[in-house]
C-alpha atoms as a PDB file:
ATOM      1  CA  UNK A   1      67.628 -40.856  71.891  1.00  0.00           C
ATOM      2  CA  UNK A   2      66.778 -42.215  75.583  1.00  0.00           C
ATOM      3  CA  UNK A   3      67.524 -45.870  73.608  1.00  0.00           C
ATOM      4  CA  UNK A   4      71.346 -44.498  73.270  1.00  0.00           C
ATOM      5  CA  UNK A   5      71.389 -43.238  76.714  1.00  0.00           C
ATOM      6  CA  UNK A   6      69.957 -46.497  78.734  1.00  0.00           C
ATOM      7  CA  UNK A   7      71.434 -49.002  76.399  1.00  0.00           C
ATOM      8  CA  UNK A   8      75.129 -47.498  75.518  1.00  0.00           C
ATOM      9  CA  UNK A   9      75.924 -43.818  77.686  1.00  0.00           C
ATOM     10  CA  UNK A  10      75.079 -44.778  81.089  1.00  0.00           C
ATOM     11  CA  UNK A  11      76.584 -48.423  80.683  1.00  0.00           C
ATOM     12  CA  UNK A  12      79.523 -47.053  79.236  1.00  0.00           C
ATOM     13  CA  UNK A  13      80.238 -44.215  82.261  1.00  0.00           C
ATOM     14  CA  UNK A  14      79.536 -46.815  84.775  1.00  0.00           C
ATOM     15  CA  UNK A  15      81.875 -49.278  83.062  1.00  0.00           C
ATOM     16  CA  UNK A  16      84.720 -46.244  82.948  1.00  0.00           C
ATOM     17  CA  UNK A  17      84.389 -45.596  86.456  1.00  0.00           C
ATOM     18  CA  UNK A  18      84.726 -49.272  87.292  1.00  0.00           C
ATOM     19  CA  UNK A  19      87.440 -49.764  85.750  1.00  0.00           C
ATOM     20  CA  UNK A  20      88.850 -46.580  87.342  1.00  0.00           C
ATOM     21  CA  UNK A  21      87.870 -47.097  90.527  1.00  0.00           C
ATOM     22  CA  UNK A  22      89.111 -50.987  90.772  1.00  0.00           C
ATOM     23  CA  UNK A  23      92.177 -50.279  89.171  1.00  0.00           C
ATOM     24  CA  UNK A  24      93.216 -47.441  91.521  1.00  0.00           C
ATOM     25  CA  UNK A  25      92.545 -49.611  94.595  1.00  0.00           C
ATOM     26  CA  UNK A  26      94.962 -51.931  93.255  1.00  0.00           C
ATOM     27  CA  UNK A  27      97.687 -49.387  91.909  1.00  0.00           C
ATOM     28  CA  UNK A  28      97.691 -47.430  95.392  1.00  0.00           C
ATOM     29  CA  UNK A  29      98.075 -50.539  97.494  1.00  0.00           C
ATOM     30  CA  UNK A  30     100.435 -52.655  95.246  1.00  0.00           C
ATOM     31  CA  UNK A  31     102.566 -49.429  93.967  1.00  0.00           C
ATOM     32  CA  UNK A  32     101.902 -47.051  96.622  1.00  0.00           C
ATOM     33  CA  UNK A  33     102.001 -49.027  99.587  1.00  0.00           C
ATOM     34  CA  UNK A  34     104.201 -51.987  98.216  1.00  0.00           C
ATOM     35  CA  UNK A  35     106.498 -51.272  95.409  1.00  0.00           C
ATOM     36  CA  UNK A  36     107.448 -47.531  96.726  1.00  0.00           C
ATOM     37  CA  UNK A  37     108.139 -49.153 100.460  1.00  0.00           C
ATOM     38  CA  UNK A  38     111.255 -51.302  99.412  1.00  0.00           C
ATOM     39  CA  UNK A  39     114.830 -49.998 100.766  1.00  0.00           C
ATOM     40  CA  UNK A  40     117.695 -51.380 101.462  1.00  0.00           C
ATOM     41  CA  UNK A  41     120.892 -52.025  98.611  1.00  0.00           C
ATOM     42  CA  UNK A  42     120.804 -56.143  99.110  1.00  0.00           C
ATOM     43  CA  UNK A  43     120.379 -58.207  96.350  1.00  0.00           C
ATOM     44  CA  UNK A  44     116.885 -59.815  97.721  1.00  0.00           C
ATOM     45  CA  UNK A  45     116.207 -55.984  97.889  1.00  0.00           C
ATOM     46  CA  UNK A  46     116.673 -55.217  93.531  1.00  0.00           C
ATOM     47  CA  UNK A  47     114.909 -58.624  92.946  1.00  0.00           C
ATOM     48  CA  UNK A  48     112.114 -57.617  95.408  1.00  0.00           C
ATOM     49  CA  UNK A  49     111.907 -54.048  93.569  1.00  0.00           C
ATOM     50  CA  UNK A  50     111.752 -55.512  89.781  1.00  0.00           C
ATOM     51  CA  UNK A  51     109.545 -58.144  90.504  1.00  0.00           C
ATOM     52  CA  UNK A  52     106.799 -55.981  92.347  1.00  0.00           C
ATOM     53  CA  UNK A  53     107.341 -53.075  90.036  1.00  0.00           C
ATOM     54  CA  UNK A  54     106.949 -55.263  86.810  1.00  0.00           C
ATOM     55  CA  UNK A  55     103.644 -56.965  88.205  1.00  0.00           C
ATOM     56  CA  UNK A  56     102.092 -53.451  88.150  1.00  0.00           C
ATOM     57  CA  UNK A  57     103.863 -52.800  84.081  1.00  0.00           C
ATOM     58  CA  UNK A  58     102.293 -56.142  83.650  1.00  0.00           C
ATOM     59  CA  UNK A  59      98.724 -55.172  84.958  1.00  0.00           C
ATOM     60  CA  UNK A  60      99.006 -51.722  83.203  1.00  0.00           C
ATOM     61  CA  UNK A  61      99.862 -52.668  79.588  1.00  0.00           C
ATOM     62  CA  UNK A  62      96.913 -55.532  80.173  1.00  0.00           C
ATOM     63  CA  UNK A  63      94.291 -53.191  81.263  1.00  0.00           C
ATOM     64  CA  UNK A  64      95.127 -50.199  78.606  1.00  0.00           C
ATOM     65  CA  UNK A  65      94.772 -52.782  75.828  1.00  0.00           C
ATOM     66  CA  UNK A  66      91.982 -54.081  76.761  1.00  0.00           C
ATOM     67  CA  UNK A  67      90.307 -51.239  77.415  1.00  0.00           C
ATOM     68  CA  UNK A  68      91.028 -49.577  74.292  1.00  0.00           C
ATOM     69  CA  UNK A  69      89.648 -52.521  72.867  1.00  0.00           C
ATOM     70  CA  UNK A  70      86.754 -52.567  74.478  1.00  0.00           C
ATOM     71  CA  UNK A  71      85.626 -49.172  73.953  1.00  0.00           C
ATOM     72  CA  UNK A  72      86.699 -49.193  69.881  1.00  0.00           C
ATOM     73  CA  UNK A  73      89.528 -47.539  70.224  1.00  0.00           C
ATOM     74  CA  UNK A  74      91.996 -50.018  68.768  1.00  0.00           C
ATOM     75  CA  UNK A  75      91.072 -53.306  66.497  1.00  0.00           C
ATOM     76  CA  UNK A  76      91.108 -56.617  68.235  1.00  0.00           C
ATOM     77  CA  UNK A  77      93.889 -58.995  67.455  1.00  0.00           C
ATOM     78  CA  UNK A  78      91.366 -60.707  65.639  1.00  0.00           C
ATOM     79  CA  UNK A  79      88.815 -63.902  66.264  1.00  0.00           C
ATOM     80  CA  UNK A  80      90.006 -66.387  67.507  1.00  0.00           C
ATOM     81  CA  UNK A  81      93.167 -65.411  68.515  1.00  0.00           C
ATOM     82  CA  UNK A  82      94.599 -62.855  70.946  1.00  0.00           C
ATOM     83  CA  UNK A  83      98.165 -61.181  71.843  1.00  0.00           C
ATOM     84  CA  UNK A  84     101.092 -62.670  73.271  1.00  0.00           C
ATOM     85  CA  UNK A  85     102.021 -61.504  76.441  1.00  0.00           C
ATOM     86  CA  UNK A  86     105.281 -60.759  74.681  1.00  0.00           C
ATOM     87  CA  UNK A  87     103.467 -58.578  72.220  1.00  0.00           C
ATOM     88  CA  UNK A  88     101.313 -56.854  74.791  1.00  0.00           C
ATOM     89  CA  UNK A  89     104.419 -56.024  76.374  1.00  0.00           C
ATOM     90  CA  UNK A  90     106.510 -54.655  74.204  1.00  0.00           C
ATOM     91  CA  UNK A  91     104.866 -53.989  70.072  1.00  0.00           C
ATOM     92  CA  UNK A  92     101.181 -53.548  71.553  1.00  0.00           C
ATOM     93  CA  UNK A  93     101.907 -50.994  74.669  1.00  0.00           C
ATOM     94  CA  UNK A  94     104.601 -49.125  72.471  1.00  0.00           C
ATOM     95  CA  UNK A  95     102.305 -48.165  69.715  1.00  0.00           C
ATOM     96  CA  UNK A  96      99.456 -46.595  73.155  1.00  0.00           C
ATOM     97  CA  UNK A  97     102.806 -44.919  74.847  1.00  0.00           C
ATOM     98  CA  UNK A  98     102.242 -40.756  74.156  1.00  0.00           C
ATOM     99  CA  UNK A  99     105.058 -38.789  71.951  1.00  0.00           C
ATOM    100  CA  UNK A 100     106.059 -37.591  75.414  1.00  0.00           C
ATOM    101  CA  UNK A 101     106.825 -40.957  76.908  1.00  0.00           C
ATOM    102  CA  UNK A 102     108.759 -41.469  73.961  1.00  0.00           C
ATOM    103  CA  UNK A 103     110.214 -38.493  74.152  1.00  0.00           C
ATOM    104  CA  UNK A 104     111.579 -38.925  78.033  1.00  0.00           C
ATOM    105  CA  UNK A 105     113.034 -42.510  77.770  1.00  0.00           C
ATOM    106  CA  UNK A 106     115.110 -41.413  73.939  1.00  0.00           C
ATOM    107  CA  UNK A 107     116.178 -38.403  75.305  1.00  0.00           C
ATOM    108  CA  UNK A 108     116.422 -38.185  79.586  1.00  0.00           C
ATOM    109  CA  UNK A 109     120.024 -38.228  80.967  1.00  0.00           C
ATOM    110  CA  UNK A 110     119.522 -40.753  83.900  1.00  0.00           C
ATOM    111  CA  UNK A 111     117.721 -43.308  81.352  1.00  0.00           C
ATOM    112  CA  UNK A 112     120.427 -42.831  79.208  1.00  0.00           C
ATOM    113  CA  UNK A 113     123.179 -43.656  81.092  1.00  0.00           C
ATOM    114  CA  UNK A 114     121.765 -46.403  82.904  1.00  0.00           C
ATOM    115  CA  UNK A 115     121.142 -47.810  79.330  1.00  0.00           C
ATOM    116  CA  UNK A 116     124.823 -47.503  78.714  1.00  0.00           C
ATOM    117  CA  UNK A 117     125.997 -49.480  82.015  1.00  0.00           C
ATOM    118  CA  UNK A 118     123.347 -52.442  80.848  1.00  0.00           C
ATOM    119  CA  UNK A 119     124.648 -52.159  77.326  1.00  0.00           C
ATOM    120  CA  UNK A 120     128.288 -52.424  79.116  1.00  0.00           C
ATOM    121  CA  UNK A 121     127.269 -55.581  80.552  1.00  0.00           C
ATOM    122  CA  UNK A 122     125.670 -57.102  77.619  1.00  0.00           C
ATOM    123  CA  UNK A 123     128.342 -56.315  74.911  1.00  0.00           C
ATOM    124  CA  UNK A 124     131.014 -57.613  77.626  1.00  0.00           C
ATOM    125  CA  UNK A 125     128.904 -60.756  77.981  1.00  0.00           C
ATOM    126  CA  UNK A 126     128.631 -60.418  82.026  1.00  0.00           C
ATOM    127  CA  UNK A 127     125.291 -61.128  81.542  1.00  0.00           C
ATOM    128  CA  UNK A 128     123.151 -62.701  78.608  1.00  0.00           C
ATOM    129  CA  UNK A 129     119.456 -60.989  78.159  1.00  0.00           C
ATOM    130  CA  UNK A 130     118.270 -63.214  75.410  1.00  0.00           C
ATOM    131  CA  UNK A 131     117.865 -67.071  75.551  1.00  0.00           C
ATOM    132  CA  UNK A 132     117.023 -69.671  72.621  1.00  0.00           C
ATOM    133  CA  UNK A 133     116.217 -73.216  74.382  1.00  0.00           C
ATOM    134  CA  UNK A 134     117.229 -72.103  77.618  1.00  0.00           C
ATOM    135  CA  UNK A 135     121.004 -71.229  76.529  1.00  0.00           C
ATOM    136  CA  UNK A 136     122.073 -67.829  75.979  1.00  0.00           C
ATOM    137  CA  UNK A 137     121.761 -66.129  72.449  1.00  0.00           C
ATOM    138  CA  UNK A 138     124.677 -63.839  71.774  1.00  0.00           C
ATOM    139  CA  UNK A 139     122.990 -62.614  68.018  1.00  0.00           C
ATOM    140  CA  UNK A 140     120.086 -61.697  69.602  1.00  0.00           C
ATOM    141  CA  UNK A 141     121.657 -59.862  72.191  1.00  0.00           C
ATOM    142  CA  UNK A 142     123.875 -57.703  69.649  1.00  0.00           C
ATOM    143  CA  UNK A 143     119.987 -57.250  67.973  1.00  0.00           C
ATOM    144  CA  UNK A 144     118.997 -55.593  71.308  1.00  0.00           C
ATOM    145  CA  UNK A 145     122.135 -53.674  71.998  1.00  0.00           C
ATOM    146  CA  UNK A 146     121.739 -52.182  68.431  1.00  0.00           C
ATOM    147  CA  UNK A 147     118.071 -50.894  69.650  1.00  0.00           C
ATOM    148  CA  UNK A 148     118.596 -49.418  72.496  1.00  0.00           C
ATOM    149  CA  UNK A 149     122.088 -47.854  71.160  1.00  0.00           C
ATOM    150  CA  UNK A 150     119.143 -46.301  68.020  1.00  0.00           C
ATOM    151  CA  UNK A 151     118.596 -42.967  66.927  1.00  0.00           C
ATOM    152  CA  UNK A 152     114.793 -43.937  65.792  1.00  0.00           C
ATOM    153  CA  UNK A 153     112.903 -43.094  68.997  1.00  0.00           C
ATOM    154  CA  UNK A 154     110.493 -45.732  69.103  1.00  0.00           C
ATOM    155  CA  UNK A 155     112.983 -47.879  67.857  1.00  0.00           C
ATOM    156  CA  UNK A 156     115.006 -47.335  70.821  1.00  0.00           C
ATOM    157  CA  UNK A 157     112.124 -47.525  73.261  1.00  0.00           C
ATOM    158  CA  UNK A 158     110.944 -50.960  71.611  1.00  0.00           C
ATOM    159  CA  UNK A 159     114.760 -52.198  73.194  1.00  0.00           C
ATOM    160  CA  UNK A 160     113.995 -50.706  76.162  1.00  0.00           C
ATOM    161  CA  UNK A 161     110.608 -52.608  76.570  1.00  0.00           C
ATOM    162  CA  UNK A 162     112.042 -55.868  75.086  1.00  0.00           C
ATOM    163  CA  UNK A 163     114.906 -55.768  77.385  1.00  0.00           C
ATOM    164  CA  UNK A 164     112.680 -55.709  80.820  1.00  0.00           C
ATOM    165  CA  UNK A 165     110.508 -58.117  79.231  1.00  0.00           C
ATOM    166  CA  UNK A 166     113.601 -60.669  78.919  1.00  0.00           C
ATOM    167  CA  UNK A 167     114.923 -59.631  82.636  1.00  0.00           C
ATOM    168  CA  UNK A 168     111.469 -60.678  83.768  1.00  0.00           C
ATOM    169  CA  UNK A 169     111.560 -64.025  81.519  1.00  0.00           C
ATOM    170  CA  UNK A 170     115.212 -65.006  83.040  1.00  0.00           C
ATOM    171  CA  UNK A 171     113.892 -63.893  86.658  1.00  0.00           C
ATOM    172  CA  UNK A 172     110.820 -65.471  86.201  1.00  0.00           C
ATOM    173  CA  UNK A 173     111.322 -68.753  84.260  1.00  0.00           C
ATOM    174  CA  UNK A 174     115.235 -69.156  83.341  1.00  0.00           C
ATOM    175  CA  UNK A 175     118.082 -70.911  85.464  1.00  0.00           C
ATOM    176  CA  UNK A 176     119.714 -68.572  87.168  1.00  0.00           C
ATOM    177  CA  UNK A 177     121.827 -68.334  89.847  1.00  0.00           C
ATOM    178  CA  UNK A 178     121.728 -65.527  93.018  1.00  0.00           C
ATOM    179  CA  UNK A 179     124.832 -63.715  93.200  1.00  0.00           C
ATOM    180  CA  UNK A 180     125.305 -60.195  94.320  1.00  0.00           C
ATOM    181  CA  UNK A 181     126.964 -59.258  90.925  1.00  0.00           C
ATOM    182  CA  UNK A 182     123.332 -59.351  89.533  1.00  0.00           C
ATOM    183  CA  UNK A 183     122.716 -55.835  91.079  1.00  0.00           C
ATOM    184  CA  UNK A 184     124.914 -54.199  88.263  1.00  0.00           C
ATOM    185  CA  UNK A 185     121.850 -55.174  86.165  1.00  0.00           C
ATOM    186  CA  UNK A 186     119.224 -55.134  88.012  1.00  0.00           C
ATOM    187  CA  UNK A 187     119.805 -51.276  89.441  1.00  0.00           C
ATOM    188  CA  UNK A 188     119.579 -49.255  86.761  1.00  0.00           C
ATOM    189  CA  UNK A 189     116.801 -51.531  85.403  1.00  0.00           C
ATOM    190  CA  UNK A 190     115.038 -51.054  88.614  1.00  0.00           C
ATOM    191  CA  UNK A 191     114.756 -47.249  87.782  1.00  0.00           C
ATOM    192  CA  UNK A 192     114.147 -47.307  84.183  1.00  0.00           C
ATOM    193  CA  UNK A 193     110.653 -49.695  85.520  1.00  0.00           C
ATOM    194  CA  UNK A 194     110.244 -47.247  87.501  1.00  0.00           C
ATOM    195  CA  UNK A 195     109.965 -44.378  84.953  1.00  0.00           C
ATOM    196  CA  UNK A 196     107.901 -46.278  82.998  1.00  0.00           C
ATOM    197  CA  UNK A 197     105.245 -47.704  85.217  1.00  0.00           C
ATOM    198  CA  UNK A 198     104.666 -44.362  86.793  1.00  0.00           C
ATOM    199  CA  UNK A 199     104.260 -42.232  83.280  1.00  0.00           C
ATOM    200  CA  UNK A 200     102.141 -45.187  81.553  1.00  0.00           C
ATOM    201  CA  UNK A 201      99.832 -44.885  85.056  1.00  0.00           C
ATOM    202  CA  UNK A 202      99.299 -41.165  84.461  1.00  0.00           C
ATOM    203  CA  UNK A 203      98.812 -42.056  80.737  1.00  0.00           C
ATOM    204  CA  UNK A 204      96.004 -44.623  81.073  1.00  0.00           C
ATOM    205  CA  UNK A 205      94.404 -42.449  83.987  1.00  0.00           C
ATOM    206  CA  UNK A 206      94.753 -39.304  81.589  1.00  0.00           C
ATOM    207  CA  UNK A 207      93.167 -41.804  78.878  1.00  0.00           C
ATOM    208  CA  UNK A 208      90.142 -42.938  81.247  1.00  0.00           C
ATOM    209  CA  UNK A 209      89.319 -39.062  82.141  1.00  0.00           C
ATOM    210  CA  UNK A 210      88.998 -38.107  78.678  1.00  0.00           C
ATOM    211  CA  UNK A 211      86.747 -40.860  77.519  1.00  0.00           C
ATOM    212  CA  UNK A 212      84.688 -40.235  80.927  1.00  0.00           C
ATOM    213  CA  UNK A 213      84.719 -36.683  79.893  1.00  0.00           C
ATOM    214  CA  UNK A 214      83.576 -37.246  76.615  1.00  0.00           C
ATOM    215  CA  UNK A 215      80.894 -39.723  77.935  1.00  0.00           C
ATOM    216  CA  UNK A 216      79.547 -37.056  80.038  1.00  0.00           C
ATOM    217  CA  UNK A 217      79.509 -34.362  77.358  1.00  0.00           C
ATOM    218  CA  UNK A 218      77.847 -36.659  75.300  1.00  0.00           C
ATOM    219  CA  UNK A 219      74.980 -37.660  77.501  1.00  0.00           C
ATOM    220  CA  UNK A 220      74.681 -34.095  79.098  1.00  0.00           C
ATOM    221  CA  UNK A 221      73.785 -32.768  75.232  1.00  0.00           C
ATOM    222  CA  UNK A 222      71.325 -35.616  74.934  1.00  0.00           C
ATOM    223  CA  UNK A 223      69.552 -35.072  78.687  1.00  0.00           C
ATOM    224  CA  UNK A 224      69.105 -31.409  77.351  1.00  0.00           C
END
């Protein structure tokens, strides 16, 4: 039994509290300190806000896959291969999201009808989320609309991820202009981010207590 606790219990507690010690340094400083300390209602101001708020999505959905996978707790993509970013951020992190997350983003009222003033814009064609080649993909836009307009839940919530994944894509990599009429978008966007990184934060922290927890049970019955 000591095997088990030198070569897997104590390696796997110190690797949980690693990873939840480095990864709180980072989310207090960069969300905390960073993303939280934006005001102001310019334009520079909702790009400044998405951007910093979707590097810390982008670090969450990273680190809760991987450490799922590390620990057994959800198969590897496979050898030899590994998820797209695209996946990771939208499929991958919507199958770890809790009923409750669901829940909040199908069913909360200020979600909801930002949803319907970005579904405004998209059906009206002020603004084109999807892209084939670099021009704008009407079809696949109608595709999205149809998702987030869904009854399914996770249907629904799939749009919602797939649609800040694209805003970050066009801010990130497409030609776009800066003009001020981007705000419409980017606004209510900016909160829905918000909702999200916060609750998927308190998820994977939730997530690394319980399998600390567990790791503790497990090695206190053994020590006995």
């Amino acid at each position: 039994m000591s095997e088990k606790l030198y070569d897997e219990l104590y390696p796997k507690r110190i690797s949980l509290i690693g990873i939840k010690e480095n990864y709180n340094v980072f989310y207090n400083s960069w969300w905390n300190d960073k993303c939280l300390s934006y005001s102001g209602d310019t334009l520079a101001n909702y790009y400044d806000i998405f951007i910093s708020r979707y590097v810390v999505y982008n670090s969450l959905y990273n680190i809760i896959l991987t450490t799922k996978e590390k620990f057994g707790l959800i198969k590897p993509k496979g050898k030899n291969s590994e998820w797209k970013d695209f996946e990771k951020a939208t499929t991958e992190i919507l199958n770890q999201l809790s009923p409750s997350i669901i829940d909040f983003f199908f069913s909360d009222y200020t979600v909801s009808n930002y949803l319907t003033e970005i579904i405004n814009l998209i059906v009206s064609k002020q603004f084109a989320i999807c892209h084939t080649l670099g021009k704008p993909n009407y079809e696949k836009d109608i595709v999205l609309v149809n998702e987030l307009r869904s009854n399914i839940k996770k249907e629904k919530v799939l749009g919602i991820l797939k649609l800040i994944y694209s805003v970050r894509c066009n801010l990130f990599h497409g030609s776009k202009g800066y003009e001020t009429n981007q705000i419409a978008l980017l606004k209510p966007l900016n909160h829905i981010i918000y909702e999200l990184v916060s609750r998927t934060y308190d998820l994977f922290e939730c997530m690394l207590n319980n399998l600390i927890q567990e790791t503790e049970t497990e090695i206190a019955a053994i020590e006995e």
